[in-house]
PDB file of N, CA and C in Angstrom:
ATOM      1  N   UNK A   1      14.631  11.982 -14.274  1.00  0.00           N
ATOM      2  CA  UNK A   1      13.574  10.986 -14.159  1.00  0.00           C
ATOM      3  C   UNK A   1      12.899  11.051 -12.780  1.00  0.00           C
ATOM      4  N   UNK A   2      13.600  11.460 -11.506  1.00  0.00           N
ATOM      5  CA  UNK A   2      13.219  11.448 -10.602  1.00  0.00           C
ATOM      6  C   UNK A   2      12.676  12.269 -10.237  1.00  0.00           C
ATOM      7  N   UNK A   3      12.667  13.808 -10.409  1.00  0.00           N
ATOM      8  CA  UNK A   3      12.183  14.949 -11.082  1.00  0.00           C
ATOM      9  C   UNK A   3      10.502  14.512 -11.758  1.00  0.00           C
ATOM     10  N   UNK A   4      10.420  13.816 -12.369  1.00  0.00           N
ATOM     11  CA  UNK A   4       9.453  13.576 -13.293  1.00  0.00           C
ATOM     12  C   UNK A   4       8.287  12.959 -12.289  1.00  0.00           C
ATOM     13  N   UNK A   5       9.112  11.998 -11.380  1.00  0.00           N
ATOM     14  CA  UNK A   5       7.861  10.779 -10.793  1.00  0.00           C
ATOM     15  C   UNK A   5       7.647  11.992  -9.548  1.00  0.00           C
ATOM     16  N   UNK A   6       8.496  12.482  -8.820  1.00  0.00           N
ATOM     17  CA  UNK A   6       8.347  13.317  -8.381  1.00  0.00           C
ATOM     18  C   UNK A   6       6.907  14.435  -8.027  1.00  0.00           C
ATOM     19  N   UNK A   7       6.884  15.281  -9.619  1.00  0.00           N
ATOM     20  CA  UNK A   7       6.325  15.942 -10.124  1.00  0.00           C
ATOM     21  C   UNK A   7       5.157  15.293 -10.492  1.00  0.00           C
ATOM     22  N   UNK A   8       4.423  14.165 -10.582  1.00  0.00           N
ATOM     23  CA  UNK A   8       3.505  12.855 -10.804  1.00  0.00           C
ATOM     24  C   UNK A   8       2.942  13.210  -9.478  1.00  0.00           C
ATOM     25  N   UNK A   9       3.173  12.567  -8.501  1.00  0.00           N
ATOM     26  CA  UNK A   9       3.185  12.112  -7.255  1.00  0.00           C
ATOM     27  C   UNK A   9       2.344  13.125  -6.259  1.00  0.00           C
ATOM     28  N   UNK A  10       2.696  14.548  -7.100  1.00  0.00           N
ATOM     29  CA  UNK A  10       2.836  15.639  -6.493  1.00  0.00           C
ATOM     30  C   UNK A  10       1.398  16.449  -7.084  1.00  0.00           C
ATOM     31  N   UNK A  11       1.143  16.145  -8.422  1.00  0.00           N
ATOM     32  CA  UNK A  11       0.138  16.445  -8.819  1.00  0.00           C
ATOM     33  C   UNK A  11      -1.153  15.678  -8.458  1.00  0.00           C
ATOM     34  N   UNK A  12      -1.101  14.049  -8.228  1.00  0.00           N
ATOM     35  CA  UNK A  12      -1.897  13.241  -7.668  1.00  0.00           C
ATOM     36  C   UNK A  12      -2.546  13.676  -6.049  1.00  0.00           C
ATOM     37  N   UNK A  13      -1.618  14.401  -5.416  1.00  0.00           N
ATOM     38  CA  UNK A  13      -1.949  14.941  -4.085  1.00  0.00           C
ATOM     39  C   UNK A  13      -2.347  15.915  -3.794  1.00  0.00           C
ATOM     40  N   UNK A  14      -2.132  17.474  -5.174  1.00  0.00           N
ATOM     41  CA  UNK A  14      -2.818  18.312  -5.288  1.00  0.00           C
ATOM     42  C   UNK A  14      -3.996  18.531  -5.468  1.00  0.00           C
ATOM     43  N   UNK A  15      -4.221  17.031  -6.601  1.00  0.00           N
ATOM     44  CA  UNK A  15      -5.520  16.721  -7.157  1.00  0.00           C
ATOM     45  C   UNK A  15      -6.955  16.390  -5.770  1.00  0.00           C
ATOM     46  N   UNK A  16      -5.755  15.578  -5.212  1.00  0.00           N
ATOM     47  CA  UNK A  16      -6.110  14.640  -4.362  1.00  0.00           C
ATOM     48  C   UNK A  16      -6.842  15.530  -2.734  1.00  0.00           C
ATOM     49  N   UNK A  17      -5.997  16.717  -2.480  1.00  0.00           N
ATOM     50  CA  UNK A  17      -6.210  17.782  -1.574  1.00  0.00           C
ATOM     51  C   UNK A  17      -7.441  18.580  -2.090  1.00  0.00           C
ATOM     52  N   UNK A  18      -7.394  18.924  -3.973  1.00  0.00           N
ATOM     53  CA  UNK A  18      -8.621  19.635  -3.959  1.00  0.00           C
ATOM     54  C   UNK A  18     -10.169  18.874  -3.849  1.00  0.00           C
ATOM     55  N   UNK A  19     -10.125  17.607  -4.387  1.00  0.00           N
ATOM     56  CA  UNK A  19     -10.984  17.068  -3.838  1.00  0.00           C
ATOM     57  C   UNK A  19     -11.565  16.512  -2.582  1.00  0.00           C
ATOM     58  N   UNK A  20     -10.537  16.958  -1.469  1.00  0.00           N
ATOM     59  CA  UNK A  20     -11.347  17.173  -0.291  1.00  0.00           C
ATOM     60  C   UNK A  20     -11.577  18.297   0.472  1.00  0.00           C
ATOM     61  N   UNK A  21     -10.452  19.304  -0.700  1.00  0.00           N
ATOM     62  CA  UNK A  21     -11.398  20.728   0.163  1.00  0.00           C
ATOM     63  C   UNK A  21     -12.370  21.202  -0.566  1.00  0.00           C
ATOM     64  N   UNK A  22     -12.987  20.807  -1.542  1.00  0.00           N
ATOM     65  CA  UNK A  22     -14.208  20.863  -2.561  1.00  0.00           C
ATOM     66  C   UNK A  22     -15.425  20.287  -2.200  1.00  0.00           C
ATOM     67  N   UNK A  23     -15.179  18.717  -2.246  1.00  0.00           N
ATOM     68  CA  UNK A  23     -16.369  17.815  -1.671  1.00  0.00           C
ATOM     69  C   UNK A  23     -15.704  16.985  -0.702  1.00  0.00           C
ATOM     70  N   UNK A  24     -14.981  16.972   0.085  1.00  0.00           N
ATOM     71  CA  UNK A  24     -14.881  16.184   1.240  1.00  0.00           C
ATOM     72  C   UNK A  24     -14.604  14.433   0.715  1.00  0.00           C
ATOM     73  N   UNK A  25     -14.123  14.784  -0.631  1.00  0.00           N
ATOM     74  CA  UNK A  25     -14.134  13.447  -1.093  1.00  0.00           C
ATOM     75  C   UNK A  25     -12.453  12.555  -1.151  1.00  0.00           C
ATOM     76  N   UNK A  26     -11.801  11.825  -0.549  1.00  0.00           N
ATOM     77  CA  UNK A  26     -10.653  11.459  -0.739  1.00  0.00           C
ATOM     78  C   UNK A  26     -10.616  10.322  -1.769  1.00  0.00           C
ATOM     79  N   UNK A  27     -10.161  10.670  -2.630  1.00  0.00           N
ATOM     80  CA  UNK A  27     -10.083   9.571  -3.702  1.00  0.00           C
ATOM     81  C   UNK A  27      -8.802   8.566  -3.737  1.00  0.00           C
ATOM     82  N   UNK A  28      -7.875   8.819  -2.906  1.00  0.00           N
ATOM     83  CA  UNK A  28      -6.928   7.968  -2.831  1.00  0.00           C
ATOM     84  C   UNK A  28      -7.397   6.904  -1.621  1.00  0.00           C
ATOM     85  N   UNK A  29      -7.872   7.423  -0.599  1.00  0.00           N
ATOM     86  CA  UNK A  29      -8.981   6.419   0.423  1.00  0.00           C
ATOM     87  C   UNK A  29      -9.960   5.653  -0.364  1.00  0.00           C
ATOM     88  N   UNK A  30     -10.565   6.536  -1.199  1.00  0.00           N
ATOM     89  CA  UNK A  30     -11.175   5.758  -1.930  1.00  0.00           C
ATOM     90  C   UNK A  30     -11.178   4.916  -2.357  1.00  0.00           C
ATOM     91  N   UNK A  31      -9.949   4.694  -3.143  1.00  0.00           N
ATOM     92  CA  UNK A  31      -9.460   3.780  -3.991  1.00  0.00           C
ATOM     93  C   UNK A  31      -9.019   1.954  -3.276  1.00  0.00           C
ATOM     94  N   UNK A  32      -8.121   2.457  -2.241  1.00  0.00           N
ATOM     95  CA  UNK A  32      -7.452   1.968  -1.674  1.00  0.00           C
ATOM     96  C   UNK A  32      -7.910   1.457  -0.317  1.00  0.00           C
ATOM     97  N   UNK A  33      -8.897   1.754  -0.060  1.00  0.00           N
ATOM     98  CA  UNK A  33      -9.380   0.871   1.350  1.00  0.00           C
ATOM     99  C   UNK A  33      -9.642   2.006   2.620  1.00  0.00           C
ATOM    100  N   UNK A  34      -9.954   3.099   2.457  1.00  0.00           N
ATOM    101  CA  UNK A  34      -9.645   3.987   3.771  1.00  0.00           C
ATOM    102  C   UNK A  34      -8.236   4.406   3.587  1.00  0.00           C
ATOM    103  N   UNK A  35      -8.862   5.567   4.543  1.00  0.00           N
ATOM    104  CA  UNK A  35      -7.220   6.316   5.421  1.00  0.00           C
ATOM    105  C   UNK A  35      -5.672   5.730   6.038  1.00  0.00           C
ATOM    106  N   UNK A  36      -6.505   4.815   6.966  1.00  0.00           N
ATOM    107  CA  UNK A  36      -5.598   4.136   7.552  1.00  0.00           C
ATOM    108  C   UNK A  36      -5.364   2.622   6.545  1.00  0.00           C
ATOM    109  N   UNK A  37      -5.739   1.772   5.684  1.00  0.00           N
ATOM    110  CA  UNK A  37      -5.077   1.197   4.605  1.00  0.00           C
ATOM    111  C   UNK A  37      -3.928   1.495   3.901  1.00  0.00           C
ATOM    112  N   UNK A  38      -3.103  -0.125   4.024  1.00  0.00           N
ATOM    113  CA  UNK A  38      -1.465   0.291   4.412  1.00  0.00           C
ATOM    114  C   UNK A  38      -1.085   1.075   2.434  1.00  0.00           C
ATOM    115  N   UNK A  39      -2.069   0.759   1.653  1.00  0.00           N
ATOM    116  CA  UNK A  39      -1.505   1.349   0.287  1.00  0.00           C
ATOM    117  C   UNK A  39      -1.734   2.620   0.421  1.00  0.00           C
ATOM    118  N   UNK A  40      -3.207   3.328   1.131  1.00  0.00           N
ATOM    119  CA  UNK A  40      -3.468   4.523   1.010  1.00  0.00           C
ATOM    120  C   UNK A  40      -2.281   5.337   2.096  1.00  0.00           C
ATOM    121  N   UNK A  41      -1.841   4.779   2.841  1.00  0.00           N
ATOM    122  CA  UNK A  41      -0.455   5.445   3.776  1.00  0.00           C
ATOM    123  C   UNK A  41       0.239   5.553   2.970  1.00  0.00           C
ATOM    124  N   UNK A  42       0.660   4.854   2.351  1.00  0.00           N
ATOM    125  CA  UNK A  42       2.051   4.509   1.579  1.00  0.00           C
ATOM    126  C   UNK A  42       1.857   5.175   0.007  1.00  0.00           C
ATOM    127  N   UNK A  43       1.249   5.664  -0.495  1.00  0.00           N
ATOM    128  CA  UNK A  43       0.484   6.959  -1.165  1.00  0.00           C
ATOM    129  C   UNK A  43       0.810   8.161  -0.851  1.00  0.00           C
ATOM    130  N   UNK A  44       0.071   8.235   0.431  1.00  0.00           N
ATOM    131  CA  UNK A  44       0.508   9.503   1.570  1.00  0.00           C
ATOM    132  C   UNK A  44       1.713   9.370   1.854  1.00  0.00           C
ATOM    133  N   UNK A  45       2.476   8.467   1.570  1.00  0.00           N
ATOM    134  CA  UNK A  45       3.858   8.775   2.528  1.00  0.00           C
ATOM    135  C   UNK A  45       4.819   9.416   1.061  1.00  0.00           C
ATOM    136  N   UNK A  46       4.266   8.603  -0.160  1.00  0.00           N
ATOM    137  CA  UNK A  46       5.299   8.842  -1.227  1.00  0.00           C
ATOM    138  C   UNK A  46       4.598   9.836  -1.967  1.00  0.00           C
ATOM    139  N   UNK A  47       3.895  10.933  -1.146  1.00  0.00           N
ATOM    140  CA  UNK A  47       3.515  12.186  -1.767  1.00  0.00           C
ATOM    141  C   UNK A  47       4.381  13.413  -1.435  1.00  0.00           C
ATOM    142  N   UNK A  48       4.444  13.076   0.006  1.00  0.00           N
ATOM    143  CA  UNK A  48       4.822  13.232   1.195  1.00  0.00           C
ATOM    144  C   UNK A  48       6.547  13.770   1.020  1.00  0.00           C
ATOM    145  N   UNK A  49       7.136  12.325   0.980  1.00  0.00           N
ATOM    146  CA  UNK A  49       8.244  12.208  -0.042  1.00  0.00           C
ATOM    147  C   UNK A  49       8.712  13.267  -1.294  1.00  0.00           C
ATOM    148  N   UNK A  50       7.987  12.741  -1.930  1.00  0.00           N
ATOM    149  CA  UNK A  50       8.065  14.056  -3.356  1.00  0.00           C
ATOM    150  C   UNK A  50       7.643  15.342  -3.019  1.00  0.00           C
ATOM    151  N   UNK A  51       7.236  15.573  -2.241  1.00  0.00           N
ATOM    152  CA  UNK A  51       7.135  17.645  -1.801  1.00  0.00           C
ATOM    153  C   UNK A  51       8.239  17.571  -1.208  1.00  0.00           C
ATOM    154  N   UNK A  52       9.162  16.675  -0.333  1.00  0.00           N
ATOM    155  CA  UNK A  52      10.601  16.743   0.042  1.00  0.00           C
ATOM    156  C   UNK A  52      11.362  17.002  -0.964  1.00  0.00           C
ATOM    157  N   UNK A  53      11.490  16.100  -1.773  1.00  0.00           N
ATOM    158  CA  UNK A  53      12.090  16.004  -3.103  1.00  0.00           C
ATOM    159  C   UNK A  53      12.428  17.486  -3.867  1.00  0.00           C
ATOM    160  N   UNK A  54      11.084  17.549  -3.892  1.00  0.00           N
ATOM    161  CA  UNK A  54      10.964  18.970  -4.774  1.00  0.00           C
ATOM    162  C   UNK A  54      11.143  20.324  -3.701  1.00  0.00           C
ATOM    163  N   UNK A  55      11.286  20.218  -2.878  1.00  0.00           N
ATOM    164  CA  UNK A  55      12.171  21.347  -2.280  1.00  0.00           C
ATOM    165  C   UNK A  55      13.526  21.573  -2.843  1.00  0.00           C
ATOM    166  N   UNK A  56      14.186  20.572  -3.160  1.00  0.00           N
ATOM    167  CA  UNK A  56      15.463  20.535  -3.998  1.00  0.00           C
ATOM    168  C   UNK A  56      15.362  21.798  -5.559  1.00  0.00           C
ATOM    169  N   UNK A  57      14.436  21.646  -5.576  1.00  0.00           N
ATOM    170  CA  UNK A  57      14.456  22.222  -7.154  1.00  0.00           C
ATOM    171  C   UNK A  57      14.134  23.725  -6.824  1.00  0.00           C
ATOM    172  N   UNK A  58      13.875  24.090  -5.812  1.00  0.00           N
ATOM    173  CA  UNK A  58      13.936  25.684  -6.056  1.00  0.00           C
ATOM    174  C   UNK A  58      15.893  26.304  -5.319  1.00  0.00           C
ATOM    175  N   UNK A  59      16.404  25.284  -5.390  1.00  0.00           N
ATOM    176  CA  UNK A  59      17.357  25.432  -4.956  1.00  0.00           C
ATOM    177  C   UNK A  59      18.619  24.922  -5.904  1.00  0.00           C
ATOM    178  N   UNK A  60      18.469  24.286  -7.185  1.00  0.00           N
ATOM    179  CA  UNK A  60      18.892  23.606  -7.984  1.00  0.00           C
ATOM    180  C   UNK A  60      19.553  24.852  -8.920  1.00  0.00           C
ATOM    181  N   UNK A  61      20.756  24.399 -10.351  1.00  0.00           N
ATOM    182  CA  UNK A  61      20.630  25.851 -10.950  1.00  0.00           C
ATOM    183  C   UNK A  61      20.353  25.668 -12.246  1.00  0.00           C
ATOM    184  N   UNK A  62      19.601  26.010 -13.146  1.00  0.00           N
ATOM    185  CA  UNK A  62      19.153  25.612 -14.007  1.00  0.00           C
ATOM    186  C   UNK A  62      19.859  24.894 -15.168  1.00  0.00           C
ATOM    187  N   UNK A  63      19.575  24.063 -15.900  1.00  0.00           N
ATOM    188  CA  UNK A  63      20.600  23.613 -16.658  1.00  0.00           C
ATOM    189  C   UNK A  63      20.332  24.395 -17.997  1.00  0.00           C
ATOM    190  N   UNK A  64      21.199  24.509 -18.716  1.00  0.00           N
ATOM    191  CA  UNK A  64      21.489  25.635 -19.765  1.00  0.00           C
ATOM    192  C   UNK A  64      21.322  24.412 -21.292  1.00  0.00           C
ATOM    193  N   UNK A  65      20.438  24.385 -22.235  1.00  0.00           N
ATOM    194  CA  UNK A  65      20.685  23.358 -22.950  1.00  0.00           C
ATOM    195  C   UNK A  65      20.657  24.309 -24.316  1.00  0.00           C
ATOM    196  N   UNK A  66      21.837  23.926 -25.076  1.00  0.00           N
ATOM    197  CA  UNK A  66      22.167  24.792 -26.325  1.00  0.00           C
ATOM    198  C   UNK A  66      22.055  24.326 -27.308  1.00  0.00           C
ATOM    199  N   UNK A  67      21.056  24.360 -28.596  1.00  0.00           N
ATOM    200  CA  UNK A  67      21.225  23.285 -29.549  1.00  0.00           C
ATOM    201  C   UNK A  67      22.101  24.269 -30.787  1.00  0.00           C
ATOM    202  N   UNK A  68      22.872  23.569 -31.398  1.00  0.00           N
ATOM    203  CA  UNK A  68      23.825  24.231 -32.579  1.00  0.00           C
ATOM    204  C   UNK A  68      23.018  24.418 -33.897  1.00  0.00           C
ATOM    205  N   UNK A  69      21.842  23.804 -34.351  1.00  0.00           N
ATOM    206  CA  UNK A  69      21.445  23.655 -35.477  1.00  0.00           C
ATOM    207  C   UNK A  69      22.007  23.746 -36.814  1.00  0.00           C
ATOM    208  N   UNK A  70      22.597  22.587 -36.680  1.00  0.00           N
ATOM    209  CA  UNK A  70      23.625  22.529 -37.871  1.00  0.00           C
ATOM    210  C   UNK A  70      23.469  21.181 -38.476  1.00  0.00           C
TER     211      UNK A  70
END
């Protein structure tokens, strides 16, 4: 699950990066009041967060899931 919000979080900031190396446009500032607005930090911080997170997973070992079909 954590994996999941993670992976959320992470795409919102990718999104979020190409639209300001595209048009200079920050849409999470946007949203939220500016740069320095304590939600748009705290956005940035729990993006921030989840690229930590997900450093874990190239280091993880895969889980093996077997179904019997029976």
């Amino acid at each position: 699950m954590l994996d999941r919000i993670a992976l959320i979080l992470l795409i919102i900031g990718g999104l979020n990066w190409g639209l300001i190396g595209l048009f200079r446009f920050d849409l999470v500032a946007f949203i939220f009041g500016g740069q320095g607005a304590l939600l748009a930090r705290l956005i940035y911080t729990l993006v921030a967060v989840s690229a930590v997170w997900c450093i874990s997973l190239l280091f993880r070992e895969r889980e093996v899931k077997l179904s019997t079909g029976m």
